[in-house]
N, C-alpha and C. Protein backbone atom coordinates (compact mmCIF):
# COMPACT_ATOMS: atom_id res chain seq x y z
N UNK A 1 -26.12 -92.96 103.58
CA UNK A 1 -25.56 -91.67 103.22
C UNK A 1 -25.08 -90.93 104.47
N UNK A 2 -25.85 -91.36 106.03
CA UNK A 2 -25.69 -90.23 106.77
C UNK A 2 -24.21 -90.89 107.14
N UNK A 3 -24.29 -92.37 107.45
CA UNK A 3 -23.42 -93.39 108.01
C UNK A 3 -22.17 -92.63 107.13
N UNK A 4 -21.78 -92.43 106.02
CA UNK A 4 -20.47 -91.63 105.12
C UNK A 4 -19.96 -90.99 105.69
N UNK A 5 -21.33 -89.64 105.49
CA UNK A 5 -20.52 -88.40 105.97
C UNK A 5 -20.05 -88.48 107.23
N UNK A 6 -20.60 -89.00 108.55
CA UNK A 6 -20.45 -89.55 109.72
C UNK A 6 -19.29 -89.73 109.02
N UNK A 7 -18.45 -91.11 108.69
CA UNK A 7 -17.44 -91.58 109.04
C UNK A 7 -16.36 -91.09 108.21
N UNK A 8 -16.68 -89.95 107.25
CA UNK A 8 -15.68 -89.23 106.52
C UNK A 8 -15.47 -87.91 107.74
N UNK A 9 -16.40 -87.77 107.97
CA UNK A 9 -16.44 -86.78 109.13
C UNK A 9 -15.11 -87.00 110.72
N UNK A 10 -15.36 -87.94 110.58
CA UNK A 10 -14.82 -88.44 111.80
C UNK A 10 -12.99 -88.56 111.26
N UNK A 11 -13.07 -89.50 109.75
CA UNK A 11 -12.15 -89.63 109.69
C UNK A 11 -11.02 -88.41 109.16
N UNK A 12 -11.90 -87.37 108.76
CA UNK A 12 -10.94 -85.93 108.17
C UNK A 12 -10.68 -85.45 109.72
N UNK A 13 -11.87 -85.36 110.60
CA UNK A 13 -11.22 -84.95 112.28
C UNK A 13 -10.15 -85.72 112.60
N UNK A 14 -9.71 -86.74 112.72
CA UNK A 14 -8.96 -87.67 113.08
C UNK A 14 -7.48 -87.35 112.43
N UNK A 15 -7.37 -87.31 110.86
CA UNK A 15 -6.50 -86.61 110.43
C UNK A 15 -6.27 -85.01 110.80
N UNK A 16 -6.80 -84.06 111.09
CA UNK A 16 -6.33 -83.02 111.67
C UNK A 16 -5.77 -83.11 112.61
N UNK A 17 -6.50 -84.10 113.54
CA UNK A 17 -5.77 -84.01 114.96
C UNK A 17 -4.48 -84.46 114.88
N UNK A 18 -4.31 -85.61 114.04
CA UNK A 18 -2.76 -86.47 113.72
C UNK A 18 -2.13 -85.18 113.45
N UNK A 19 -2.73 -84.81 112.70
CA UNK A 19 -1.65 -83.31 111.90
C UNK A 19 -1.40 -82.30 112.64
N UNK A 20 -1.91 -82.01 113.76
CA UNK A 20 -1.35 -80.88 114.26
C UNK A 20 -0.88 -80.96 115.54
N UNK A 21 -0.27 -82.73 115.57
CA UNK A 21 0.64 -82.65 116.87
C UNK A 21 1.94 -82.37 116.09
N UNK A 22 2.49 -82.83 114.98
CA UNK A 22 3.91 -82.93 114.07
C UNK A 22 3.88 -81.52 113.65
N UNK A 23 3.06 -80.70 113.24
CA UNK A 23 3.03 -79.10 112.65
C UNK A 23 3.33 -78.52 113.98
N UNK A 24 2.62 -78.80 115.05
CA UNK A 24 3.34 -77.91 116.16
C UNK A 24 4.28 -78.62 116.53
N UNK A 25 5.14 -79.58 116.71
CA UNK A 25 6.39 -79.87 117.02
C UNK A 25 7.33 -79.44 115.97
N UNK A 26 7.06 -79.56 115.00
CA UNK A 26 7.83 -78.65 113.78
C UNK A 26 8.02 -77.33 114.02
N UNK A 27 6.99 -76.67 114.61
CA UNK A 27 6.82 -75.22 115.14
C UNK A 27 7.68 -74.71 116.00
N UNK A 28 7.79 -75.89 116.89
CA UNK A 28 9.00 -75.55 117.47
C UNK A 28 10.69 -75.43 117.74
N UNK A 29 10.73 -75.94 116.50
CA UNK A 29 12.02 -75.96 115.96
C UNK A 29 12.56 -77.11 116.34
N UNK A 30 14.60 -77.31 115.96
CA UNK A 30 14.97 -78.76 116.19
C UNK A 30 15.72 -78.88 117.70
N UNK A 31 15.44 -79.80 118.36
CA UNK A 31 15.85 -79.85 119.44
C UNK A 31 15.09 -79.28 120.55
N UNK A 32 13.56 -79.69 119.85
CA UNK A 32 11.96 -79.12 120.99
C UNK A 32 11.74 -80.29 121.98
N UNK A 33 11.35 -80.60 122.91
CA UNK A 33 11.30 -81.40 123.90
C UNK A 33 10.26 -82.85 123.25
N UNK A 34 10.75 -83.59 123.35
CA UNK A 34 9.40 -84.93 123.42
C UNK A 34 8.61 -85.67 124.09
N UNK A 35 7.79 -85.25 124.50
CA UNK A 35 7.19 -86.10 125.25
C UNK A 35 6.35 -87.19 125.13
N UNK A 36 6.07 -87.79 126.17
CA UNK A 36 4.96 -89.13 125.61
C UNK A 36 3.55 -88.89 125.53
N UNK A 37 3.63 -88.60 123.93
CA UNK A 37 2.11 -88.35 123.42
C UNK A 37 1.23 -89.48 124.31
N UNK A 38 1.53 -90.95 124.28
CA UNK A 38 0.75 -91.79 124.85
C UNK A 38 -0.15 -91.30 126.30
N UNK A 39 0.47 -90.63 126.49
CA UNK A 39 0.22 -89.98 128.23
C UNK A 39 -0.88 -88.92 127.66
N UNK A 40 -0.97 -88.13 126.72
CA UNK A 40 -1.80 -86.93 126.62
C UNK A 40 -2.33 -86.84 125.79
N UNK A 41 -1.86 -87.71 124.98
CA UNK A 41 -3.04 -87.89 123.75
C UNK A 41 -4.15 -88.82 123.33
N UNK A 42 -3.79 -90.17 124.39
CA UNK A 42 -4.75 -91.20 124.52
C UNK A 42 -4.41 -92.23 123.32
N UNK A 43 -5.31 -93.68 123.31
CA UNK A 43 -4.99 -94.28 122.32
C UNK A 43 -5.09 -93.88 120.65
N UNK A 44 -3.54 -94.19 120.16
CA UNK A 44 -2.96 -94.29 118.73
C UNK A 44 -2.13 -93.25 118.70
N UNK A 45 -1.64 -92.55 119.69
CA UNK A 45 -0.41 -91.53 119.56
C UNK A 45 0.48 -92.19 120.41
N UNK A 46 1.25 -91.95 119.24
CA UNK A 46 2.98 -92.19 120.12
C UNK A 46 3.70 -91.10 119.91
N UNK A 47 4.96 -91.03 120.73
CA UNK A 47 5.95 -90.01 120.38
C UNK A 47 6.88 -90.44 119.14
N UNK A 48 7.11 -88.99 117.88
CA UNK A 48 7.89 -88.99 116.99
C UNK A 48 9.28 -89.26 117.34
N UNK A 49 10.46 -90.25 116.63
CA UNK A 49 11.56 -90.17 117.00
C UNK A 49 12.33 -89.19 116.27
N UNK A 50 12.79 -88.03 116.66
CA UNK A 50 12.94 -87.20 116.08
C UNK A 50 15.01 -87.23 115.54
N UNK A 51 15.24 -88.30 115.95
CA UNK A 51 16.42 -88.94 115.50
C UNK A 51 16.41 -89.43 114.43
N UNK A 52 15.50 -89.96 113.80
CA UNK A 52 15.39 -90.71 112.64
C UNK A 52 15.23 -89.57 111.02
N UNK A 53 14.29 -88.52 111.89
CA UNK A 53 13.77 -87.00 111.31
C UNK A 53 12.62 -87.84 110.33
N UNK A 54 11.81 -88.77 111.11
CA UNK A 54 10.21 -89.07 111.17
C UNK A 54 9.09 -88.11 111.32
N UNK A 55 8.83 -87.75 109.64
CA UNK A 55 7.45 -86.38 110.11
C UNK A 55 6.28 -87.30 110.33
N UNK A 56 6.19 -88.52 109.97
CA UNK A 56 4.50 -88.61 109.99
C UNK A 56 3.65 -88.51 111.53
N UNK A 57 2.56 -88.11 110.80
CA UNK A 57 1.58 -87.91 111.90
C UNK A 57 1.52 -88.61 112.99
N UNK A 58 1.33 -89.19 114.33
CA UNK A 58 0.91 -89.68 115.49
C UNK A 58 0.20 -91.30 114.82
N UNK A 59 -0.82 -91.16 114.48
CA UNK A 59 -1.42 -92.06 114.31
C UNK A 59 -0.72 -92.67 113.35
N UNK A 60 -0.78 -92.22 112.11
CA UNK A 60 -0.22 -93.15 110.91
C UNK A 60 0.76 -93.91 111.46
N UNK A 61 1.72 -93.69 112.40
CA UNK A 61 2.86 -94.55 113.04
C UNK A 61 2.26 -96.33 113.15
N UNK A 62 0.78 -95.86 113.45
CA UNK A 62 0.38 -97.31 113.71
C UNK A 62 0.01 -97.81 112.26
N UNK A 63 -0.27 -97.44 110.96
CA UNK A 63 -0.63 -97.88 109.95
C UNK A 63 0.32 -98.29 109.27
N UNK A 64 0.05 -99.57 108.44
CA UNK A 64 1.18 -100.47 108.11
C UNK A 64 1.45 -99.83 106.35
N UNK A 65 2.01 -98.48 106.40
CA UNK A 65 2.26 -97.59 105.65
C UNK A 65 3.23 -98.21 104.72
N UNK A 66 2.83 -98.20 102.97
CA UNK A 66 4.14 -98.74 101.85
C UNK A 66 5.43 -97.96 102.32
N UNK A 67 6.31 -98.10 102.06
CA UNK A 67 7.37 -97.34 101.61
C UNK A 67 7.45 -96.08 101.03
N UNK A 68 6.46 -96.01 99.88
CA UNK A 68 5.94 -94.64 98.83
C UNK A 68 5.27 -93.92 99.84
N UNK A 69 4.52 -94.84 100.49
CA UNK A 69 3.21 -93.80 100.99
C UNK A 69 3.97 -92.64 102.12
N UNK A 70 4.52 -93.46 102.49
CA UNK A 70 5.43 -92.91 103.61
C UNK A 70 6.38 -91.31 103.21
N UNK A 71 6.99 -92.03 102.32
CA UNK A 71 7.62 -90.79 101.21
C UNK A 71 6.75 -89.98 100.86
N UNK A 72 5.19 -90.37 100.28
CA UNK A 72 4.59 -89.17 100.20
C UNK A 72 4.12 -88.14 101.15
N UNK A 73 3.54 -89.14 102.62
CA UNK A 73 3.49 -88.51 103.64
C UNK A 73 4.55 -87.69 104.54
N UNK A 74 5.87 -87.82 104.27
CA UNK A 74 6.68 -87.40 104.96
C UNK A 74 7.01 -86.04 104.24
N UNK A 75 6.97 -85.84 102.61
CA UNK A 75 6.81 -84.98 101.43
C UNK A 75 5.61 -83.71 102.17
N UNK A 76 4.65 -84.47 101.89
CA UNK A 76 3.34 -83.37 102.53
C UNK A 76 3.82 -82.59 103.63
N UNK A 77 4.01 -83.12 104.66
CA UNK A 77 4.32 -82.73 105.88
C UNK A 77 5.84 -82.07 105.93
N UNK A 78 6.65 -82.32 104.94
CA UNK A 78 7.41 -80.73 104.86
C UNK A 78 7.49 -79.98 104.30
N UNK A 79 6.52 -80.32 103.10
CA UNK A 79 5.88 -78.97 101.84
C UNK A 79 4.73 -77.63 102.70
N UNK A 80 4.18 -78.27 104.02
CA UNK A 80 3.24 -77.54 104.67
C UNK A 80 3.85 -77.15 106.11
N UNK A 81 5.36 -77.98 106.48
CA UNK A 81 5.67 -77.27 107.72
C UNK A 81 6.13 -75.82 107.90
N UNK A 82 6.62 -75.04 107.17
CA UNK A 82 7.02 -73.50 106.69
C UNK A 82 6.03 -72.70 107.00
N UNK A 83 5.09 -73.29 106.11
CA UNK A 83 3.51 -72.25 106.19
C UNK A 83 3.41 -72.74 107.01
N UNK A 84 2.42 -73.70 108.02
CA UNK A 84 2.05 -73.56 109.26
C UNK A 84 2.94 -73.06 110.30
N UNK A 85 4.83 -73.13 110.26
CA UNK A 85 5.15 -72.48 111.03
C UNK A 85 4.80 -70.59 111.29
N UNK A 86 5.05 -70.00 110.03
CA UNK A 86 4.96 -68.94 109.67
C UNK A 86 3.39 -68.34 110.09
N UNK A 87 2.53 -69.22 109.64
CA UNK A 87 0.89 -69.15 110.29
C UNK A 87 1.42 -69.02 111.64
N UNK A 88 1.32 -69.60 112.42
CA UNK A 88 1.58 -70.30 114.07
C UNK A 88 2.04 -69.15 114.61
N UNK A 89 2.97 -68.45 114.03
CA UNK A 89 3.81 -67.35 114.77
C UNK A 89 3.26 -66.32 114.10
N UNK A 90 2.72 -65.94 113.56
CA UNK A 90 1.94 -65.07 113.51
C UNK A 90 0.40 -64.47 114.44
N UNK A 91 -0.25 -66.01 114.60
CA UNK A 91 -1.21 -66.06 116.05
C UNK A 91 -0.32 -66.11 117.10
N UNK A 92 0.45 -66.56 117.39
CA UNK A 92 1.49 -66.09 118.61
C UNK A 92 1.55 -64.89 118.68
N UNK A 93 2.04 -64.33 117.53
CA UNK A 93 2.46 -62.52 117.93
C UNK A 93 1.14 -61.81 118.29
N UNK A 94 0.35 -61.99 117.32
CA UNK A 94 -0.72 -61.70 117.80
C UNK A 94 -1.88 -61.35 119.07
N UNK A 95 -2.06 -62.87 118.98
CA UNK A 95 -2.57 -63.07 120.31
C UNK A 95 -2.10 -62.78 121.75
N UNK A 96 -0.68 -62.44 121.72
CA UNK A 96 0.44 -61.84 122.71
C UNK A 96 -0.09 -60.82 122.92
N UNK A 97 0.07 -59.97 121.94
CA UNK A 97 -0.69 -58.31 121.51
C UNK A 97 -1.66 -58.04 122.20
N UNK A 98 -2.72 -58.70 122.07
CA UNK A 98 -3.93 -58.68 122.11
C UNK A 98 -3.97 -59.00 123.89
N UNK A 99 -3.30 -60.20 124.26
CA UNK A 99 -3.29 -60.45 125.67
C UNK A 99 -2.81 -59.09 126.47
N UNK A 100 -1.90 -58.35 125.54
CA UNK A 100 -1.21 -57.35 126.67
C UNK A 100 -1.63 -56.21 126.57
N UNK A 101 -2.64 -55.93 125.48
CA UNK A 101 -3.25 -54.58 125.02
C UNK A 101 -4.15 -54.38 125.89
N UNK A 102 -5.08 -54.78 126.65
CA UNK A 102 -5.78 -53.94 128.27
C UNK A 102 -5.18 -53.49 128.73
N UNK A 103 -3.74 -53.67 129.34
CA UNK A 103 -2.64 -53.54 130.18
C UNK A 103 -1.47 -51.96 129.39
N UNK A 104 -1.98 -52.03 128.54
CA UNK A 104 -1.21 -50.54 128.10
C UNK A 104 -2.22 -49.72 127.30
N UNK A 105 -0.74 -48.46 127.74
CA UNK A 105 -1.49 -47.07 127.67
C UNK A 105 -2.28 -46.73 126.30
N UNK A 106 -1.87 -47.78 125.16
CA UNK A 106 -2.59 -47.40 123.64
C UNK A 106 -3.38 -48.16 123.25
N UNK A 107 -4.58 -48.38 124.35
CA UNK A 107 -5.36 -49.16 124.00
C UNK A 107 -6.16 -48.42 123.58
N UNK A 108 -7.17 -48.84 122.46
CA UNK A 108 -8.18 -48.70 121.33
C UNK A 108 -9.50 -49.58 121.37
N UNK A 109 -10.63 -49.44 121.22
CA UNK A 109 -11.35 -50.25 120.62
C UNK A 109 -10.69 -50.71 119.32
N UNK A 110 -10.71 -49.76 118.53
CA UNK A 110 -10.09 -50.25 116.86
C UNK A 110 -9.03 -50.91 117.06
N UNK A 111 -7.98 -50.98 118.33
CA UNK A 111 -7.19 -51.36 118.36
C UNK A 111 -6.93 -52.87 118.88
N UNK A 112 -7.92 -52.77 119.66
CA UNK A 112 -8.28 -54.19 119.81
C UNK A 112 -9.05 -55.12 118.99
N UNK A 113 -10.12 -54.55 118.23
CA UNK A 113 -10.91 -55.33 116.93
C UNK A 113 -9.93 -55.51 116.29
N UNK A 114 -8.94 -54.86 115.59
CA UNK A 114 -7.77 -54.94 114.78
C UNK A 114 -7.27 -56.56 115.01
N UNK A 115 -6.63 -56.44 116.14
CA UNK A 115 -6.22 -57.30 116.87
C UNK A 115 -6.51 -58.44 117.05
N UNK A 116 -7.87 -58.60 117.58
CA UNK A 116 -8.76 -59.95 117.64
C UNK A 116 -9.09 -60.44 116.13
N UNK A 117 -9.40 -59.50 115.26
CA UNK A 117 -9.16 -60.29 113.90
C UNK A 117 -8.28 -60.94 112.98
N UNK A 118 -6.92 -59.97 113.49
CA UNK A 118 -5.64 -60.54 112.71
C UNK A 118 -5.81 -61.87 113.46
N UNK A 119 -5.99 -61.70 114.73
CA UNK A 119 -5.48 -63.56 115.75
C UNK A 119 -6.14 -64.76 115.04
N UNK A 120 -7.92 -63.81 114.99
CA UNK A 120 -9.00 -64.99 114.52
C UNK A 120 -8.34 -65.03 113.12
N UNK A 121 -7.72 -64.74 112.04
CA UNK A 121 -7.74 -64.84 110.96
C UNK A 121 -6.40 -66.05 110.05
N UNK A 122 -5.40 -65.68 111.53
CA UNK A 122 -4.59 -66.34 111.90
C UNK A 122 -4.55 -67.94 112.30
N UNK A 123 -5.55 -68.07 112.72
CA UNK A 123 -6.04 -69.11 113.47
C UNK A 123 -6.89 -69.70 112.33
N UNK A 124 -7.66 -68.75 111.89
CA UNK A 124 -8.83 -69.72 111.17
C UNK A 124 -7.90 -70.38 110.00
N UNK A 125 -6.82 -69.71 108.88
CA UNK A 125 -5.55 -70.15 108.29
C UNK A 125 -5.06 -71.65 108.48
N UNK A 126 -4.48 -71.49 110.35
CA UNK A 126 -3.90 -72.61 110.46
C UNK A 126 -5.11 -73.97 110.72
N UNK A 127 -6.32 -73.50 110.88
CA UNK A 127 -7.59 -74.74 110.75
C UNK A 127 -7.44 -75.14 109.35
N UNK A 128 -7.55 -74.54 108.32
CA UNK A 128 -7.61 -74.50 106.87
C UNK A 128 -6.54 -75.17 106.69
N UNK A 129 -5.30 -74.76 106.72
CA UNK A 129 -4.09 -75.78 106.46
C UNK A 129 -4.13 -77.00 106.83
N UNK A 130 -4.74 -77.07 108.08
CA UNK A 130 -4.39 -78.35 108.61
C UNK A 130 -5.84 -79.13 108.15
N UNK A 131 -6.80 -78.38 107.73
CA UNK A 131 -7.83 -79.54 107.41
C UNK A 131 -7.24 -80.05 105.64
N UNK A 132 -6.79 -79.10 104.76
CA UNK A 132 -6.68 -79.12 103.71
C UNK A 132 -5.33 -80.44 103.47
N UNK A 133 -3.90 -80.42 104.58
CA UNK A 133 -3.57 -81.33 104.11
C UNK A 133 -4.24 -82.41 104.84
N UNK A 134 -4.83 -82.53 106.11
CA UNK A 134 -5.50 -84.23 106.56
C UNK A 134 -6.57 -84.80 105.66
N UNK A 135 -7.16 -84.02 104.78
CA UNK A 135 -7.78 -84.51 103.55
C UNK A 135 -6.62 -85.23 102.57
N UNK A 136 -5.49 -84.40 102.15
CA UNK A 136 -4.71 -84.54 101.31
C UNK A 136 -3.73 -86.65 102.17
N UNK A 137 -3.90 -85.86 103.15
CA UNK A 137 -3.10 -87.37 103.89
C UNK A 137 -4.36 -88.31 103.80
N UNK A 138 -5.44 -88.10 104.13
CA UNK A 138 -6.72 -89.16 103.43
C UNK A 138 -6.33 -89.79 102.37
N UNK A 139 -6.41 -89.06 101.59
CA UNK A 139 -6.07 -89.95 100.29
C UNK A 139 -5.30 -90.59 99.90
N UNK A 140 -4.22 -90.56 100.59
CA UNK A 140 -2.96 -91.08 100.40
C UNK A 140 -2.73 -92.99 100.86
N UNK A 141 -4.13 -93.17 101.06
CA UNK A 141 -4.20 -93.68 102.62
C UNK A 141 -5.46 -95.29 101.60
N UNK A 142 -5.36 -96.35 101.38
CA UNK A 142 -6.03 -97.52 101.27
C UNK A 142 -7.36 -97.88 101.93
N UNK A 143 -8.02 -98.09 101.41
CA UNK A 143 -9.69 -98.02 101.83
C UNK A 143 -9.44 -98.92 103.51
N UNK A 144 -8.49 -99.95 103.41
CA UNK A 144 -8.24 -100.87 104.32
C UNK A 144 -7.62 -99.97 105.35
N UNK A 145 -6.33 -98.89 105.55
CA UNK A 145 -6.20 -98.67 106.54
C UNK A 145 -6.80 -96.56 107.06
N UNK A 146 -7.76 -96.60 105.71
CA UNK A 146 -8.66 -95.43 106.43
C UNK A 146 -9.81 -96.53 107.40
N UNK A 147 -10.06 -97.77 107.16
CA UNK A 147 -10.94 -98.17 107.89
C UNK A 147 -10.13 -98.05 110.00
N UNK A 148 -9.29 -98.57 109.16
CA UNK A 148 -8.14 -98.34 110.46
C UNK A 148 -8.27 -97.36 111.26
N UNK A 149 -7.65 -96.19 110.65
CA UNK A 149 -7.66 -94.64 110.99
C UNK A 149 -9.45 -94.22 111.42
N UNK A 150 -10.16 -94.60 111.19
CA UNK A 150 -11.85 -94.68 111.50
C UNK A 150 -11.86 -95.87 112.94
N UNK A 151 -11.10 -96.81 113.02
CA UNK A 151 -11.43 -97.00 114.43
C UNK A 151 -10.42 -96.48 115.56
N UNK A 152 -9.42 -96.56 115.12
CA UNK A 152 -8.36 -95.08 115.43
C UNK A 152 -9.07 -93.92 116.52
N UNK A 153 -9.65 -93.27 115.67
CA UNK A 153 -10.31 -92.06 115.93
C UNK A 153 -11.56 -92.12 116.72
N UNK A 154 -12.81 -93.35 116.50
CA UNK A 154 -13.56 -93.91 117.67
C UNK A 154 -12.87 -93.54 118.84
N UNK A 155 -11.58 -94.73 118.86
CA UNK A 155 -11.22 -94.72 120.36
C UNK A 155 -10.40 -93.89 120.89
N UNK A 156 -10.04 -92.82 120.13
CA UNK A 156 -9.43 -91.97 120.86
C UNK A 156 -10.86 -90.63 121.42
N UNK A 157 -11.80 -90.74 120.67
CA UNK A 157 -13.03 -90.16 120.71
C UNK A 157 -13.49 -90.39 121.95
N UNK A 158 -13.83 -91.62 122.53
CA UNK A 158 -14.21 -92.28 123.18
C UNK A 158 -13.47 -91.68 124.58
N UNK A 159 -11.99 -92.26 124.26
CA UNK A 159 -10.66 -92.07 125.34
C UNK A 159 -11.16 -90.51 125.75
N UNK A 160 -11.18 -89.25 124.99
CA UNK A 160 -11.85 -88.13 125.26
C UNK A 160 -12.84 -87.92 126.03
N UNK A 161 -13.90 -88.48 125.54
CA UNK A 161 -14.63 -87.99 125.97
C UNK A 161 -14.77 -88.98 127.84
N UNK A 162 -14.44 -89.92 127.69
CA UNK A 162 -14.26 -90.49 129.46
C UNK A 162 -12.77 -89.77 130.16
N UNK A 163 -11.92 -88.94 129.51
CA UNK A 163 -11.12 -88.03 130.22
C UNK A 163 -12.15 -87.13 130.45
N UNK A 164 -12.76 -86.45 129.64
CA UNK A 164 -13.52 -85.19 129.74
C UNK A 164 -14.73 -85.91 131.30
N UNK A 165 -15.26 -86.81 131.26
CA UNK A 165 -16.43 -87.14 131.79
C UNK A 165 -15.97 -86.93 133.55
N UNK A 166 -14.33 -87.80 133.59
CA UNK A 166 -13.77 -87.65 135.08
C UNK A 166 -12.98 -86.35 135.23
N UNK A 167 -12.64 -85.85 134.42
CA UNK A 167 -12.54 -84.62 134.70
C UNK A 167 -13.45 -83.22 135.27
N UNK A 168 -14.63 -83.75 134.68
CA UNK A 168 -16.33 -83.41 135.24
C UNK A 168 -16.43 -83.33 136.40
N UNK A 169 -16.22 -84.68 136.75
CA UNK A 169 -16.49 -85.27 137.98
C UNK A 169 -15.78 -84.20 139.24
N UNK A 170 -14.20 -84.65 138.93
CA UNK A 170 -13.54 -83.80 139.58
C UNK A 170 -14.25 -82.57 139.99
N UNK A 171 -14.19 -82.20 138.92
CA UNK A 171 -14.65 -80.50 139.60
C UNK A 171 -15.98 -80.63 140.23
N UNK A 172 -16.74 -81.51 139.86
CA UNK A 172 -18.30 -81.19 140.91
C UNK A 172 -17.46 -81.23 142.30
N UNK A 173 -16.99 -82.60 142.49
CA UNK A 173 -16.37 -82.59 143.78
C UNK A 173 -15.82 -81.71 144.29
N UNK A 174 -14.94 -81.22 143.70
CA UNK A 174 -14.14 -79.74 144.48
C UNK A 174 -15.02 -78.51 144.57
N UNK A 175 -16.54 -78.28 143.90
CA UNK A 175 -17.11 -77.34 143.79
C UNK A 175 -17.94 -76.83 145.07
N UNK A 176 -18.03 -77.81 145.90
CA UNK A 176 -18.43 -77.72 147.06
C UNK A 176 -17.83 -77.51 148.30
N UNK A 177 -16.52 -77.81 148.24
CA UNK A 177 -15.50 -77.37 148.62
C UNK A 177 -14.88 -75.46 148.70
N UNK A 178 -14.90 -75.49 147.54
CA UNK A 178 -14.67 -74.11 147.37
C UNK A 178 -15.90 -73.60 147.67
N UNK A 179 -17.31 -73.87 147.55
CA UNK A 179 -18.16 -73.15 148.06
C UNK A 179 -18.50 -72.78 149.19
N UNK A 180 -17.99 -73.56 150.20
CA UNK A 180 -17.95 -73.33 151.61
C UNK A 180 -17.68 -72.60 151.79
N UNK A 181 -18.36 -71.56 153.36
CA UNK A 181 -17.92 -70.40 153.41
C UNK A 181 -17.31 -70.52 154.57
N UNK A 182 -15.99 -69.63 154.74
CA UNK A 182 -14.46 -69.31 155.35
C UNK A 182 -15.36 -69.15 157.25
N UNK A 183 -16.68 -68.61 157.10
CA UNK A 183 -16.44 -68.38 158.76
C UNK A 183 -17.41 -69.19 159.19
N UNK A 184 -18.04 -70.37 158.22
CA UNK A 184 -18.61 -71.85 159.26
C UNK A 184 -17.82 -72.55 159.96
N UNK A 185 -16.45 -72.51 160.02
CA UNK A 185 -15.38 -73.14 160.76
C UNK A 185 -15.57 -72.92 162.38
């Protein structure tokens, strides 16, 4: 039972993450820059060819997707790109607000709680969207290549967390560095 939720767990994370590299490139309208997911996203992302006007997710690229499924997935993902754009820019405006509201003369407490809630509320929205359709893209999806998408998500898990680990590293190293003080020289 725990082994399930574990790997339903893993695999609805896995679908969000697919989902909200294509919702924010959608976000940014046509003719947004591409880069090579492979470089920043670790293994099972590739870059969308946005010539073809290919919505599916990052990962699914690697799943040996029907024809239909594809159609349905490509369906989802522009029945939900509007709203998440419209979400998206709304925590943009927001959170702008909010960044520049210390800095001017009409600042508020109320005005800032105001603020920090529209952002958080904004935000919590576009979590909800994006968990609601990577469930919806779950299903869409053959017991055979959610097993897929489940080792998928391992290794990009994995790939994470050993970026995160040397990235660690890094900074101990430099931390001693910067701790040195300017007049032991």
């Amino acid at each position: 039972m725990t082994t399930n939720r574990s790997l339903i767990t893993r695999l609805l994370l896995a679908s969000a993450v697919a989902l909200a590299i294509p919702l924010a490139a959608q976000a940014r309208g046509p003719g947004g820059d591409c880069c090579d997911h492979a470089m920043h996203g670790g293994p099972g992302m590739q870059c969308m060819d946005r010539s073809e006007g290919d919505q599916l997710p990052p990962m699914l690229h690697r799943l040996d997707l029907s024809d239909a499924q594809r159609d349905q997935v490509r369906e989802l993902m522009r029945s939900q790109s509007e709203t998440m754009r419209a979400r998206a820019e709304a925590h943009r405006k927001t959170h702008d607000e909010l960044r520049q509201l210390p800095m001017s003369e009409d600042y508020s407490e109320a005005k800032l709680k105001a603020l920090a809630e529209a952002s958080g509320k904004a935000a919590a929205e576009m979590a909800e969207l994006r968990a609601r359709t990577a469930r919806q893209l779950h299903q869409l999806l053959t017991p055979e290549q959610r097993q897929q998408l489940g080792k998928m998500s391992e290794q990009r898990t994995e790939w994470r967390e050993e970026r995160m680990e040397r990235r660690k590293e890094r900074m101990e190293r430099r931390a001693p560095a910067a701790a040195a003080p300017e007049g032991g020289r």
